[in-house]
PDB file of N, CA and C in Angstrom:
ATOM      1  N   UNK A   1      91.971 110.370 172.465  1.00  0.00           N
ATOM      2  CA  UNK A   1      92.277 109.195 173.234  1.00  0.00           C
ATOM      3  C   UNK A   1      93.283 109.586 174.304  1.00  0.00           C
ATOM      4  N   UNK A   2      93.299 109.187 175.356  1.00  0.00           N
ATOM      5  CA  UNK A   2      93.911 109.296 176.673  1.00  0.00           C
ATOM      6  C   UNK A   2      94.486 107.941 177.186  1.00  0.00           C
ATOM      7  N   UNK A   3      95.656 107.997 176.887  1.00  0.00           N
ATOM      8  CA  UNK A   3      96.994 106.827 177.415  1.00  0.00           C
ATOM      9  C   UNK A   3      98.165 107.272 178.106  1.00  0.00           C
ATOM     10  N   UNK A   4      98.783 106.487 178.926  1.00  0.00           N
ATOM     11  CA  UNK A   4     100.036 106.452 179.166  1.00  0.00           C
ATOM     12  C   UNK A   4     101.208 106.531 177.929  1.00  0.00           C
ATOM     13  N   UNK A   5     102.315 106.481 178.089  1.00  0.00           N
ATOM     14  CA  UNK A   5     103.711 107.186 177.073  1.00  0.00           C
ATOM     15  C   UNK A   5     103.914 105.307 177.056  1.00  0.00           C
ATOM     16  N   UNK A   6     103.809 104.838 177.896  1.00  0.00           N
ATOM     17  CA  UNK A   6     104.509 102.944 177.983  1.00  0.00           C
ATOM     18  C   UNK A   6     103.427 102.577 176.391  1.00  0.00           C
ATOM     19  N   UNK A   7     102.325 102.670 176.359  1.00  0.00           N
ATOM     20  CA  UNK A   7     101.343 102.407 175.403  1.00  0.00           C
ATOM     21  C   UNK A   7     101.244 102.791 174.221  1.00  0.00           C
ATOM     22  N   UNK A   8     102.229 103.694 173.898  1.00  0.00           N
ATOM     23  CA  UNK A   8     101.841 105.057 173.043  1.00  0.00           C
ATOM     24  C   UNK A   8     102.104 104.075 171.260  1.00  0.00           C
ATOM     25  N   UNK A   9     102.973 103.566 171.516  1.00  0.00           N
ATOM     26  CA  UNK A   9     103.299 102.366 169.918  1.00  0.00           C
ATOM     27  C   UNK A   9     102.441 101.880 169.497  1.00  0.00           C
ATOM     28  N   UNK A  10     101.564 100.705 170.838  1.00  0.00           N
ATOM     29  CA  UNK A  10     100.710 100.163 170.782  1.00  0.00           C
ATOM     30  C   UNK A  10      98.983 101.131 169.882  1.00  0.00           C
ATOM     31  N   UNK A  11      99.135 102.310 170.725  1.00  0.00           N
ATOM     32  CA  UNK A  11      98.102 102.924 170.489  1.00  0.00           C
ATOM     33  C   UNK A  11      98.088 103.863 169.053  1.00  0.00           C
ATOM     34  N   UNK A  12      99.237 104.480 168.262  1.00  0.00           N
ATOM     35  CA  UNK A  12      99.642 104.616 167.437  1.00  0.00           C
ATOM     36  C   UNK A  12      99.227 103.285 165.721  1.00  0.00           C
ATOM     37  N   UNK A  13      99.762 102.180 166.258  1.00  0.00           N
ATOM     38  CA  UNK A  13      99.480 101.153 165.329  1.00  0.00           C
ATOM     39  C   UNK A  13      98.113 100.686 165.168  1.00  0.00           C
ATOM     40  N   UNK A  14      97.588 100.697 166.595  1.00  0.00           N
ATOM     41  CA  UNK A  14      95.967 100.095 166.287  1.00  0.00           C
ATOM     42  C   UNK A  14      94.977 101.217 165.998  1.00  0.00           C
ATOM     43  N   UNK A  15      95.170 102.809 166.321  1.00  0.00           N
ATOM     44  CA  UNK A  15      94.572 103.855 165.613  1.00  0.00           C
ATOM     45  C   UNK A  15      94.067 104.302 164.589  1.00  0.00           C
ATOM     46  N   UNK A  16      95.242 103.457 163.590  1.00  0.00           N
ATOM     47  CA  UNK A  16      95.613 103.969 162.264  1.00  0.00           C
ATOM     48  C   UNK A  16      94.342 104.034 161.518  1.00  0.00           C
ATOM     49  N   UNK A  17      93.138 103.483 160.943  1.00  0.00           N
ATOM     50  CA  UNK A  17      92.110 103.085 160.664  1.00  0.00           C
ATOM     51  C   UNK A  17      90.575 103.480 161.769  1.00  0.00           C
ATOM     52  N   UNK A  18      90.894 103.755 162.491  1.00  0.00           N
ATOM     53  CA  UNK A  18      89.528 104.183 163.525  1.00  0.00           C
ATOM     54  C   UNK A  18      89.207 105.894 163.151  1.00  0.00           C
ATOM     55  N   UNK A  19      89.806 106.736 163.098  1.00  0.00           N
ATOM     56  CA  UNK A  19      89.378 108.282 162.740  1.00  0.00           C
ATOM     57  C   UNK A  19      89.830 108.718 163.739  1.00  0.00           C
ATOM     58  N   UNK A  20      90.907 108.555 165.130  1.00  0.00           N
ATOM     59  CA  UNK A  20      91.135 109.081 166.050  1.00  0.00           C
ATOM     60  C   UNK A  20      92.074 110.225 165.544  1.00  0.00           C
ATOM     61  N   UNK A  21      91.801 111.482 165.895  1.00  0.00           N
ATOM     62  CA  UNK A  21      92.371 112.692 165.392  1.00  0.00           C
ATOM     63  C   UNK A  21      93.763 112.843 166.653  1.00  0.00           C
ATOM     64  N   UNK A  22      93.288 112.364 167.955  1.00  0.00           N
ATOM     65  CA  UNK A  22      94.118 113.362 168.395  1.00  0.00           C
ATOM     66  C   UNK A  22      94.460 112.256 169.848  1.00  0.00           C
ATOM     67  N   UNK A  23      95.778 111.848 169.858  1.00  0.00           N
ATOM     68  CA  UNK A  23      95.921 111.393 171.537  1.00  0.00           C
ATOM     69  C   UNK A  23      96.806 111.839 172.165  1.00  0.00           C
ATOM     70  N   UNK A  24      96.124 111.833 173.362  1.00  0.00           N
ATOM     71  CA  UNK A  24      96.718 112.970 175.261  1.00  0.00           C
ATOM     72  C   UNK A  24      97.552 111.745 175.802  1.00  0.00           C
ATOM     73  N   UNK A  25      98.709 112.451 175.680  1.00  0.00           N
ATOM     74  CA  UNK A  25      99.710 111.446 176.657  1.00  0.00           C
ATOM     75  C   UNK A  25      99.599 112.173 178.186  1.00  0.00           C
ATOM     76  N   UNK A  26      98.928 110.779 178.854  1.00  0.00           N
ATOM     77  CA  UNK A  26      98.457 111.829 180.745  1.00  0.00           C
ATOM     78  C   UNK A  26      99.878 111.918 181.131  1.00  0.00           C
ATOM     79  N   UNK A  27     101.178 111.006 181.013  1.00  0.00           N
ATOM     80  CA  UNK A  27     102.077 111.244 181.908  1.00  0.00           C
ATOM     81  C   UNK A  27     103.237 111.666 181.116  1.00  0.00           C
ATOM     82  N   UNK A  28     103.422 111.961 179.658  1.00  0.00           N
ATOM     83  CA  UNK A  28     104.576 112.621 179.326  1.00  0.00           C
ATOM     84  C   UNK A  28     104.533 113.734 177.889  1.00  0.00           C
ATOM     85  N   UNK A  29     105.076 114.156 177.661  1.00  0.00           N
ATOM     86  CA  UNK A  29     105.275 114.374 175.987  1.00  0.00           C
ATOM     87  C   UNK A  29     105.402 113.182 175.374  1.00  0.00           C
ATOM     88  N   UNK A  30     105.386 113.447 173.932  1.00  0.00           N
ATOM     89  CA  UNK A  30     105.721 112.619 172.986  1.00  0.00           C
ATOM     90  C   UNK A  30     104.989 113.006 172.046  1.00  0.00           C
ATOM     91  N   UNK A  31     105.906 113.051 170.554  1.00  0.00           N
ATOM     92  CA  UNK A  31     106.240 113.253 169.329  1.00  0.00           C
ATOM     93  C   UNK A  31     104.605 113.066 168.738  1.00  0.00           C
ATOM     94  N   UNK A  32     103.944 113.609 168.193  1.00  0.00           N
ATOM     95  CA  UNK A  32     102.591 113.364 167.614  1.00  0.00           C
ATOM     96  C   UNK A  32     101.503 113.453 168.719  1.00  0.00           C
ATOM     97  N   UNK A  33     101.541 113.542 170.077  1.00  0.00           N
ATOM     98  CA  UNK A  33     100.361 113.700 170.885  1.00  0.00           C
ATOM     99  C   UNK A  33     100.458 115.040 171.916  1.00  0.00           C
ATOM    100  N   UNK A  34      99.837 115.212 172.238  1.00  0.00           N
ATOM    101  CA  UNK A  34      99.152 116.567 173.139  1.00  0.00           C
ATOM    102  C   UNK A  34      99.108 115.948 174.934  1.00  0.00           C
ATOM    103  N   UNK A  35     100.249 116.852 175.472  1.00  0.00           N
ATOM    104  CA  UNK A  35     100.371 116.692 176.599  1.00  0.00           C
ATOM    105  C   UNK A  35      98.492 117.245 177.652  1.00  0.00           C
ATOM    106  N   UNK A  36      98.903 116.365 178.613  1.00  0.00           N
ATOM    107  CA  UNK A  36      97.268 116.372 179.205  1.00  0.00           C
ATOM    108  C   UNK A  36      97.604 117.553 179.731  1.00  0.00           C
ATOM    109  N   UNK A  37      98.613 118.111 180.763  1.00  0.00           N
ATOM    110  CA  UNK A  37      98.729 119.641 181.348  1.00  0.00           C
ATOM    111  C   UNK A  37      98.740 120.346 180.210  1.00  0.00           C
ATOM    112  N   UNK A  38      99.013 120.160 179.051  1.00  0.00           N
ATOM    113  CA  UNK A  38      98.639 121.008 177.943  1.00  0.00           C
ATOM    114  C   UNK A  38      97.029 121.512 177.625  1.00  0.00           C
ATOM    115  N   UNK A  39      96.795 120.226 177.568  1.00  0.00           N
ATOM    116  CA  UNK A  39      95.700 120.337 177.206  1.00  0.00           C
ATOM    117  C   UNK A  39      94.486 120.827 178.253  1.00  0.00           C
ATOM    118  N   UNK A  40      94.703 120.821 179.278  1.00  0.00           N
ATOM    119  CA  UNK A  40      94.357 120.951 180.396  1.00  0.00           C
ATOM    120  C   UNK A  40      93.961 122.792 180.892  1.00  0.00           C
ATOM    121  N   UNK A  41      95.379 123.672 179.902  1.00  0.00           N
ATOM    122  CA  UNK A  41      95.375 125.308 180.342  1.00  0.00           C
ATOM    123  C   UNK A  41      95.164 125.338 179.009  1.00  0.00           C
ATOM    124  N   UNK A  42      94.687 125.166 177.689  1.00  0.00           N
ATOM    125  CA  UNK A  42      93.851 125.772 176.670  1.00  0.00           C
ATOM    126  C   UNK A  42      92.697 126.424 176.947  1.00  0.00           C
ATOM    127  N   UNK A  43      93.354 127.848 176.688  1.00  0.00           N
ATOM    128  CA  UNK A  43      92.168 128.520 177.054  1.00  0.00           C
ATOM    129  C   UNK A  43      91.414 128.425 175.435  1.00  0.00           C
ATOM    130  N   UNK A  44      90.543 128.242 175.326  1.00  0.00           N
ATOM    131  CA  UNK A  44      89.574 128.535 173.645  1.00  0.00           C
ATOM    132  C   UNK A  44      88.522 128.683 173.920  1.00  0.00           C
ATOM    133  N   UNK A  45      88.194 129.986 173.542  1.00  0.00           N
ATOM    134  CA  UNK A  45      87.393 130.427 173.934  1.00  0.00           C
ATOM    135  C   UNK A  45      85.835 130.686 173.205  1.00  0.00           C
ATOM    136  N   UNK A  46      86.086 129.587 171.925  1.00  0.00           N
ATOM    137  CA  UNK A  46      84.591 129.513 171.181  1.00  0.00           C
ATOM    138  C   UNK A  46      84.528 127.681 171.142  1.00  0.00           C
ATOM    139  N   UNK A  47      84.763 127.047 171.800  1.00  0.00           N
ATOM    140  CA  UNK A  47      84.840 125.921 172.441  1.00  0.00           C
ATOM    141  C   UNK A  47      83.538 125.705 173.091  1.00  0.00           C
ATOM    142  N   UNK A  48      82.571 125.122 171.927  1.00  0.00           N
ATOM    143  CA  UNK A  48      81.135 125.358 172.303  1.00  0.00           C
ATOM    144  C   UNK A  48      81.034 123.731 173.199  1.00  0.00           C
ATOM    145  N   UNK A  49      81.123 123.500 174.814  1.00  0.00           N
ATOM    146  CA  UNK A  49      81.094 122.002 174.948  1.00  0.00           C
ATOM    147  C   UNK A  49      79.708 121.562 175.066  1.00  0.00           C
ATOM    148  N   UNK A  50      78.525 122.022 174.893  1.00  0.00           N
ATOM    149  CA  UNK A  50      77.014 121.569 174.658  1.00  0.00           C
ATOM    150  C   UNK A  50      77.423 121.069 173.617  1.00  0.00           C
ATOM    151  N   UNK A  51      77.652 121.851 172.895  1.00  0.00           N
ATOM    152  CA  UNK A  51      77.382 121.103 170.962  1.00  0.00           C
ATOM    153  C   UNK A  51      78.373 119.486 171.202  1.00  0.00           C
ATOM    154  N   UNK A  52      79.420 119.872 171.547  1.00  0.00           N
ATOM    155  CA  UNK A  52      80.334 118.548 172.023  1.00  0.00           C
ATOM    156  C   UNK A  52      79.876 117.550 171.801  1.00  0.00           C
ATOM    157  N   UNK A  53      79.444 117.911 173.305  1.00  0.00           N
ATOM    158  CA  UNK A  53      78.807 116.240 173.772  1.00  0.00           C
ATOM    159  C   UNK A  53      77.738 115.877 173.426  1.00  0.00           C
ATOM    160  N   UNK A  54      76.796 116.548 172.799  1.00  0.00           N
ATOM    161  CA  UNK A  54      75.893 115.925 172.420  1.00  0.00           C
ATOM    162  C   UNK A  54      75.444 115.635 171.002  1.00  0.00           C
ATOM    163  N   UNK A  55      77.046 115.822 170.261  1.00  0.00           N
ATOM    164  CA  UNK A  55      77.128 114.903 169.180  1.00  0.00           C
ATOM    165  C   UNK A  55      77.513 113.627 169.463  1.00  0.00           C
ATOM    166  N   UNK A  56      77.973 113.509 170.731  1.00  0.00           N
ATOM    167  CA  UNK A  56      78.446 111.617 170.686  1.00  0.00           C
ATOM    168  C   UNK A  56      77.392 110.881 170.656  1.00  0.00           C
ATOM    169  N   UNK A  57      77.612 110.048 170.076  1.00  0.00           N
ATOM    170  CA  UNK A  57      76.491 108.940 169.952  1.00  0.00           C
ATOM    171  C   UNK A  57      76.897 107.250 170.388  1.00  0.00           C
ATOM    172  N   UNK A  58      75.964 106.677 170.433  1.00  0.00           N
ATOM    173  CA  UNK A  58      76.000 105.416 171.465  1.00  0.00           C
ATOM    174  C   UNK A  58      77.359 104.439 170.239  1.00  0.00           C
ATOM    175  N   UNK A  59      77.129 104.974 169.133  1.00  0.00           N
ATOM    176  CA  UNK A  59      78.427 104.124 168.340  1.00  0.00           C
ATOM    177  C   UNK A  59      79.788 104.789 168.332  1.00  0.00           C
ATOM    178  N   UNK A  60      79.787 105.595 168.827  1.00  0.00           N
ATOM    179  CA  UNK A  60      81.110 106.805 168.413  1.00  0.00           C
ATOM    180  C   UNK A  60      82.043 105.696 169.333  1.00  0.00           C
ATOM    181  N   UNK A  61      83.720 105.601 168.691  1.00  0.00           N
ATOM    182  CA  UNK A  61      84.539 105.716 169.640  1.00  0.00           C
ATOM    183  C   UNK A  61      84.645 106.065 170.876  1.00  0.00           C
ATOM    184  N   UNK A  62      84.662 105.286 172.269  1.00  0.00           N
ATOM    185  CA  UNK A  62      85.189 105.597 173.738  1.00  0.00           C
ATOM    186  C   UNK A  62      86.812 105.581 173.814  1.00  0.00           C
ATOM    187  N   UNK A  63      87.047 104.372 173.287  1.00  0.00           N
ATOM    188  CA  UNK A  63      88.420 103.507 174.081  1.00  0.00           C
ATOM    189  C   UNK A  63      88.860 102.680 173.038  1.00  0.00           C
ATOM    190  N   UNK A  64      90.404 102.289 173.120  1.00  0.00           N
ATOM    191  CA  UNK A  64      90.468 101.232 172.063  1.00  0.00           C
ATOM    192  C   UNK A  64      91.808 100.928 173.303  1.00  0.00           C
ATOM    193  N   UNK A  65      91.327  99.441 173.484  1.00  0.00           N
ATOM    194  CA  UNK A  65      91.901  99.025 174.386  1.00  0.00           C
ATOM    195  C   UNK A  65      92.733  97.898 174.005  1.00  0.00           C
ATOM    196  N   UNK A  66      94.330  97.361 174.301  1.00  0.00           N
ATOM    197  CA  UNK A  66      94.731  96.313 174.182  1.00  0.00           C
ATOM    198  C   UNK A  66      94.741  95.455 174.793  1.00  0.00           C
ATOM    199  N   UNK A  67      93.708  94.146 175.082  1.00  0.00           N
ATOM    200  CA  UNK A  67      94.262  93.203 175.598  1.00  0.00           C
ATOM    201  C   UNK A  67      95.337  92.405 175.849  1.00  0.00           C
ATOM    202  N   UNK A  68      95.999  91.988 176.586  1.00  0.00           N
ATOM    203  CA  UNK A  68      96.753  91.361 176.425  1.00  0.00           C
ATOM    204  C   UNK A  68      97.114  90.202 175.660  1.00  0.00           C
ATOM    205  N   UNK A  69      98.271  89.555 174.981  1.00  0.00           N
ATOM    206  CA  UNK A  69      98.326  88.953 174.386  1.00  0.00           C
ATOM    207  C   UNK A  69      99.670  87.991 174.541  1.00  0.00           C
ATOM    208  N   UNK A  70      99.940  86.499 174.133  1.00  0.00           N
ATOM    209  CA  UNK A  70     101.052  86.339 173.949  1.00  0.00           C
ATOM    210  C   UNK A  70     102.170  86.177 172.904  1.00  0.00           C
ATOM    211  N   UNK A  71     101.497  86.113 171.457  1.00  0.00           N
ATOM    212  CA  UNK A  71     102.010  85.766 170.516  1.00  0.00           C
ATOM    213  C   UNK A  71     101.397  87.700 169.731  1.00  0.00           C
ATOM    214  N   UNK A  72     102.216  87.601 168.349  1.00  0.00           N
ATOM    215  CA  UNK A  72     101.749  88.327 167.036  1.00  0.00           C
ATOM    216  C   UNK A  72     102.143  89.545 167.824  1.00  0.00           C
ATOM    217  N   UNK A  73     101.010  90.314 167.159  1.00  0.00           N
ATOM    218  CA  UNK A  73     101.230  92.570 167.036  1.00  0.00           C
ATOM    219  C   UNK A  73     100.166  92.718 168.202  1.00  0.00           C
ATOM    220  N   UNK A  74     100.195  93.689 168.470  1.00  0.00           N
ATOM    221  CA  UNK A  74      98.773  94.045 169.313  1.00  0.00           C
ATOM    222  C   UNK A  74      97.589  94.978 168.465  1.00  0.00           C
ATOM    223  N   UNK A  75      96.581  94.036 168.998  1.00  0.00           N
ATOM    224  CA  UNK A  75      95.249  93.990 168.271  1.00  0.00           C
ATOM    225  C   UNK A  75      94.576  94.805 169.290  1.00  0.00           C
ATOM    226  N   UNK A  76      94.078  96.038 168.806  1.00  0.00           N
ATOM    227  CA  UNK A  76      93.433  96.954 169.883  1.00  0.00           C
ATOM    228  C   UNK A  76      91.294  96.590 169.656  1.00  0.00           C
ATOM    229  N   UNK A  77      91.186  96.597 170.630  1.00  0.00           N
ATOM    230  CA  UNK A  77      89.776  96.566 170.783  1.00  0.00           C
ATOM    231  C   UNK A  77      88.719  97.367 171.014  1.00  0.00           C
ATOM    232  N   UNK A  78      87.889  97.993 170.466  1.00  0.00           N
ATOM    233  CA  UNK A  78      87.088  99.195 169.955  1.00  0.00           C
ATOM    234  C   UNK A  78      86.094  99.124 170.675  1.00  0.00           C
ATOM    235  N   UNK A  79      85.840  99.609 171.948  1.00  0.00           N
ATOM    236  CA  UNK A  79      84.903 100.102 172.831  1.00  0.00           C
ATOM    237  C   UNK A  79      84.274 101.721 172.416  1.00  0.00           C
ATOM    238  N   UNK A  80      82.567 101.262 172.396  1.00  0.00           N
ATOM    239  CA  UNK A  80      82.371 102.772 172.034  1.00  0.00           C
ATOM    240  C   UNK A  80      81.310 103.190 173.200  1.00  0.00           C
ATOM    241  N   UNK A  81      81.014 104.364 173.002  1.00  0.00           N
ATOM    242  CA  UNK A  81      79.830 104.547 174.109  1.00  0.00           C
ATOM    243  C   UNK A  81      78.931 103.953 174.622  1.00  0.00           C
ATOM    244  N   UNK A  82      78.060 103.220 173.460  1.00  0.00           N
ATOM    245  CA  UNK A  82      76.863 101.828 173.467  1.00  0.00           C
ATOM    246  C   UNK A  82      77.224 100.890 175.004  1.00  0.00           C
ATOM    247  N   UNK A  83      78.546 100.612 174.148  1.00  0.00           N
ATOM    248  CA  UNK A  83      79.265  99.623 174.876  1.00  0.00           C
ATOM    249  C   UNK A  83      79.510  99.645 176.398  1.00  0.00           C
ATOM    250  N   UNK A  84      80.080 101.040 176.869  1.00  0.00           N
ATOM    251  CA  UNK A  84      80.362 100.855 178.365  1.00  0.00           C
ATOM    252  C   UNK A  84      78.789 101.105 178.826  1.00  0.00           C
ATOM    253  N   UNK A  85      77.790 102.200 178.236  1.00  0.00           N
ATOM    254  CA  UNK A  85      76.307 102.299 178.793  1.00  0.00           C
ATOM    255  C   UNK A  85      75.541 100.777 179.244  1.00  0.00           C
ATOM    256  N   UNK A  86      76.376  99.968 177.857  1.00  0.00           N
ATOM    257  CA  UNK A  86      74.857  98.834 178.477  1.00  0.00           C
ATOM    258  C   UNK A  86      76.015  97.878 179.709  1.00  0.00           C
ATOM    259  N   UNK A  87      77.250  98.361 179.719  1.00  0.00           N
ATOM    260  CA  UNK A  87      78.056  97.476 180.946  1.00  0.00           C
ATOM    261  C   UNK A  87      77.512  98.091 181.907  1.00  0.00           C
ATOM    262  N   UNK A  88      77.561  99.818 182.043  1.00  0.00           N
ATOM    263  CA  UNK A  88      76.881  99.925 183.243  1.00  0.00           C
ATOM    264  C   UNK A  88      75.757  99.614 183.612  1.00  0.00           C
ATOM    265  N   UNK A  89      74.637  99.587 182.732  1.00  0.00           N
ATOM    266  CA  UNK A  89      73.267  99.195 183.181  1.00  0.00           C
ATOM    267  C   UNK A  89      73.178  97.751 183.305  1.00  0.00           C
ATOM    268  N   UNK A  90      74.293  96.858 183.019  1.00  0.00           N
ATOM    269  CA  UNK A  90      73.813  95.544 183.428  1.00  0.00           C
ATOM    270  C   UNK A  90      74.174  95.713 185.024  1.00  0.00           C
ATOM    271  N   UNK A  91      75.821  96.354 185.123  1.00  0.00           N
ATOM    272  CA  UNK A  91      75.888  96.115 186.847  1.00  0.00           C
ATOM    273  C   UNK A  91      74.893  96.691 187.345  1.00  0.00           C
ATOM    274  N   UNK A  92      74.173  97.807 186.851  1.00  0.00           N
ATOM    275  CA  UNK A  92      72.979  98.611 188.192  1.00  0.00           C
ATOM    276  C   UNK A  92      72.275  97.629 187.987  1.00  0.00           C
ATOM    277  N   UNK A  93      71.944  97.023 187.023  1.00  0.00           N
ATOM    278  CA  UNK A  93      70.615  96.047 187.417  1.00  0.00           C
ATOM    279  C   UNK A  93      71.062  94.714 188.102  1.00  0.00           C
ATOM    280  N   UNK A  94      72.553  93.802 188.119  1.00  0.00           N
ATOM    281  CA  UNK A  94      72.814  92.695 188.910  1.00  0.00           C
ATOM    282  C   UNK A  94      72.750  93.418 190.303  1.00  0.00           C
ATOM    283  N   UNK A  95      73.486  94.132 190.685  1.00  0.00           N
ATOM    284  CA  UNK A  95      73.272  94.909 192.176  1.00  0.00           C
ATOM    285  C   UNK A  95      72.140  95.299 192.616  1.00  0.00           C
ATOM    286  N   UNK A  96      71.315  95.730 191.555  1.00  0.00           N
ATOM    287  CA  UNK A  96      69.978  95.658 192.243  1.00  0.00           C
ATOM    288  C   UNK A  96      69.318  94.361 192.630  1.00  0.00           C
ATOM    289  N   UNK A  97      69.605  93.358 192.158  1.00  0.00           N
ATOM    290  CA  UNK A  97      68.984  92.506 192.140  1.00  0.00           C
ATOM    291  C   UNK A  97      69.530  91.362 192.652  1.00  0.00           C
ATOM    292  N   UNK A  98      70.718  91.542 193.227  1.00  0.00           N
ATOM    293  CA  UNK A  98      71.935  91.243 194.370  1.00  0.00           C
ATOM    294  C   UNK A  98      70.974  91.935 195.440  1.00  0.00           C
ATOM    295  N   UNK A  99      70.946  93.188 195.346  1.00  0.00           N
ATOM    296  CA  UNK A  99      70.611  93.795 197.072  1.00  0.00           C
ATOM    297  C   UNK A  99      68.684  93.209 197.354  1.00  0.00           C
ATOM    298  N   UNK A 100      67.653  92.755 196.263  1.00  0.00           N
ATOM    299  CA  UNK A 100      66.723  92.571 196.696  1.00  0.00           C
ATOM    300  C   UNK A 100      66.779  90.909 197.351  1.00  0.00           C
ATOM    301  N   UNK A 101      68.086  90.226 196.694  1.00  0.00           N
ATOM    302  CA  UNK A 101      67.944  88.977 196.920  1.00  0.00           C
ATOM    303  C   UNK A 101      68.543  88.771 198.255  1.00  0.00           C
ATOM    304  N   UNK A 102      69.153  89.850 199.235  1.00  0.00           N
ATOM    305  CA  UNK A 102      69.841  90.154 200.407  1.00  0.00           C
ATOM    306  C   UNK A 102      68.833  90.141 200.980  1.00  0.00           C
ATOM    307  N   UNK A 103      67.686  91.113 200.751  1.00  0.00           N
ATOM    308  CA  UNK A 103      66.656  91.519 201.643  1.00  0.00           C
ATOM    309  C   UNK A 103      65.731  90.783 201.588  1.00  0.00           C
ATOM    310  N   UNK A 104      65.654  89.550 200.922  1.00  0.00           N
ATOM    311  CA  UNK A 104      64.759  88.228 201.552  1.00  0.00           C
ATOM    312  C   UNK A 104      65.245  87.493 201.812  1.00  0.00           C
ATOM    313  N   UNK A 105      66.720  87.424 201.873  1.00  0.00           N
ATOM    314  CA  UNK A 105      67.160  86.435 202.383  1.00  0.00           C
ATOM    315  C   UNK A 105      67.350  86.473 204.468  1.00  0.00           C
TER     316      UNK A 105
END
């Protein structure tokens, strides 16, 4: 997971239960996560990234995002791959279908 250091509590507490092994703080250190310029000059060199990625699957973990809130703890929200694929394919298909309704109009 990839957050800011302002988030890092937030993202810590709502983790706890999802299987997230490992989170990249992009803008600082901090105690339990892996700096992104860190992570960034790992050289490893049996770091097979075919096999990688094409174990993710449309349910795997993307994002666990906090909405905002005004009352209670923060409740993080579990976006997985599925999830942003069919957001993008709805916008390609409203824009498509935005730009045909341009061109008869």
């Amino acid at each position: 997971m990839l957050y800011e250091k302002q988030s890092l509590d937030k993202i810590r507490m709502g983790a706890a239960d999802t299987g997230v092994r490992t989170v990249v703080c992009v803008d600082s250190y901090a105690d339990g996560t892996v700096g992104l310029d860190d992570l960034e000059s790992r050289d490893v060199p049996d770091f097979d990234f075919d096999r990688v990625w094409r174990s993710v699957s449309r349910d795997g973990l993307l994002a666990l995002i906090f909405p905002s809130r005004t009352t209670g703890a923060p409740q993080g929200v579990k976006l997985t791959h599925g999830d942003i694929l069919f957001s993008v394919a709805t916008n390609v298909a409203i824009q498509a279908e935005c730009a045909r309704a341009d061109a008869q109009a």
